[in-house]
C-alpha atoms as a PDB file:
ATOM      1  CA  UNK A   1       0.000   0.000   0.000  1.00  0.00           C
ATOM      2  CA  UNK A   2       1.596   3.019  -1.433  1.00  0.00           C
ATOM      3  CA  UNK A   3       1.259   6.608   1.113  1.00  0.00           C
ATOM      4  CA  UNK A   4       2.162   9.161  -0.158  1.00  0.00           C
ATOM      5  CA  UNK A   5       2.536  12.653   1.835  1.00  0.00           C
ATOM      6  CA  UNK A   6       2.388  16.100  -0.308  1.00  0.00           C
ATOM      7  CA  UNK A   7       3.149  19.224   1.540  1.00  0.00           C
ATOM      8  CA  UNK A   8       2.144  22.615   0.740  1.00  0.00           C
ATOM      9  CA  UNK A   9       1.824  25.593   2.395  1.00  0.00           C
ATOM     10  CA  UNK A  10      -1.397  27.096   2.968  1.00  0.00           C
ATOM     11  CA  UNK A  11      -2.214  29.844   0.593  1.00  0.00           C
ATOM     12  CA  UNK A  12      -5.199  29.314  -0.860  1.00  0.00           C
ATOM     13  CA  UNK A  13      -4.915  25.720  -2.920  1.00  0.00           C
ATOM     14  CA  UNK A  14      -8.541  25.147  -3.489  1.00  0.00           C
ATOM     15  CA  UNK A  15     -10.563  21.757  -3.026  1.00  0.00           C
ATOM     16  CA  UNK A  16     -10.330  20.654  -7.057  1.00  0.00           C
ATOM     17  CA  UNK A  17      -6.891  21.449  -7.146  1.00  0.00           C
ATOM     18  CA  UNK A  18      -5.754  19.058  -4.166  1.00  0.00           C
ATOM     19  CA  UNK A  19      -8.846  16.248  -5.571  1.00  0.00           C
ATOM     20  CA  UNK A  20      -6.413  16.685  -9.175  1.00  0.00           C
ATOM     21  CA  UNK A  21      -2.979  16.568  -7.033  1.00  0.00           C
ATOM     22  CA  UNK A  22      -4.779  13.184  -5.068  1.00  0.00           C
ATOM     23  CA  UNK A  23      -5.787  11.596  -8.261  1.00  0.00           C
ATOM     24  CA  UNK A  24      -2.714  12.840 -10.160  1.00  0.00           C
ATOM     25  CA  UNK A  25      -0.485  11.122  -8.096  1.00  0.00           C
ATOM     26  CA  UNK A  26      -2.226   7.624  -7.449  1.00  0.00           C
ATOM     27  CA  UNK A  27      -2.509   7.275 -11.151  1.00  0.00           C
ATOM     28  CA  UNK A  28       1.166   7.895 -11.706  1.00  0.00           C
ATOM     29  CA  UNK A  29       2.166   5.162  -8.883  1.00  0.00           C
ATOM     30  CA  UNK A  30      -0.450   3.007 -11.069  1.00  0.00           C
ATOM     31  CA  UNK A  31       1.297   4.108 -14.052  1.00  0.00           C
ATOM     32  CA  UNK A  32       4.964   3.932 -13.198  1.00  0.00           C
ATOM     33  CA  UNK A  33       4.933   1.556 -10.008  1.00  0.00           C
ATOM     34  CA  UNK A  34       2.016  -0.533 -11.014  1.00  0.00           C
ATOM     35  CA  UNK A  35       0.743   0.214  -7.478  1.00  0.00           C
ATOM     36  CA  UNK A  36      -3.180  -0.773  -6.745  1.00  0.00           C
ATOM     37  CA  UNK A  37      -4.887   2.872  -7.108  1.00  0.00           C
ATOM     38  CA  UNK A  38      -7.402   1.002  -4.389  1.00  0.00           C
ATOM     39  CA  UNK A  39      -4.867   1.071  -1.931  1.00  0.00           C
ATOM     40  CA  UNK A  40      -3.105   4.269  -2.436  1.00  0.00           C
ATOM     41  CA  UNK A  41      -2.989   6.919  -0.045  1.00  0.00           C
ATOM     42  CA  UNK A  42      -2.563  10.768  -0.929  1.00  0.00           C
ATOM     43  CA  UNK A  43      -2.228  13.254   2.227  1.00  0.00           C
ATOM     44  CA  UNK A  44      -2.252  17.111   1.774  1.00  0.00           C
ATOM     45  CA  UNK A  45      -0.820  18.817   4.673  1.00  0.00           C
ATOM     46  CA  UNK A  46      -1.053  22.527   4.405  1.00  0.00           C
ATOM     47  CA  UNK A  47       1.759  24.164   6.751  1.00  0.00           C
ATOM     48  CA  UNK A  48       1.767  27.933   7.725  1.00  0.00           C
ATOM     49  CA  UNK A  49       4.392  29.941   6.060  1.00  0.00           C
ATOM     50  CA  UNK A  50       5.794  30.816   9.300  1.00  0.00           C
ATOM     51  CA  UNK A  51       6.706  27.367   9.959  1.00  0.00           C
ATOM     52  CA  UNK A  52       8.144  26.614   6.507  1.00  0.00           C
ATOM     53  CA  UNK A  53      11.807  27.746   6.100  1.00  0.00           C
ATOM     54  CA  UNK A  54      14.236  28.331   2.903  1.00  0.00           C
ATOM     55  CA  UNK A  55      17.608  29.344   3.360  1.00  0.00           C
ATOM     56  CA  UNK A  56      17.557  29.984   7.433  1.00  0.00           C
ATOM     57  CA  UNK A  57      14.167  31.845   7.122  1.00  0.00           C
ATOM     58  CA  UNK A  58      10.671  31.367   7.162  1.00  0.00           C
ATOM     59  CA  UNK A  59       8.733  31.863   4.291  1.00  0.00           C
ATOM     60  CA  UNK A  60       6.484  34.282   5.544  1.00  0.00           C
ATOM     61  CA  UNK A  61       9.888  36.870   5.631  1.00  0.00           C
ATOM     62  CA  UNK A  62      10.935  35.970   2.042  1.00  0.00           C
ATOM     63  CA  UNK A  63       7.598  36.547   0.672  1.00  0.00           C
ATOM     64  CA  UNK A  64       7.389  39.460   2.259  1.00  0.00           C
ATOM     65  CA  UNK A  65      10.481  40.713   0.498  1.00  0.00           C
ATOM     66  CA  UNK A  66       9.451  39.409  -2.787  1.00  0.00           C
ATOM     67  CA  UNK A  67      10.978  35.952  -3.110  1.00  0.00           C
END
């Protein structure tokens, strides 16, 4: 049984876009792996940009400087 965990952070990724990423990615493992897409597993976690860092600094601080 295939799991696979995306992370994102949370900025407005709306319901059909994370139902295409799900069945994007348990058709590829079907695809590629020829994994069962009856047993796959596809979890979104959404993380604040203040708790994702780049480079020794969140993400909330780069974005606000444009990067």
């Amino acid at each position: 049984m295939p799991f696979v965990n995306i992370k994102i952070t949370n900025e407005g990724v709306s319901a059909d876009q994370k139902a295409e990423l799900i069945k994007g990615v348990t058709d590829l493992l079907a695809t590629v792996l020829g994994k069962n897409p009856a047993t796959t597993v596809v979890v979104i976690e959404e993380v604040d940009t203040d708790n994702w860092g780049i480079g020794g600094e969140a993400v909330t601080k780069r974005r606000k400087r444009g990067q």
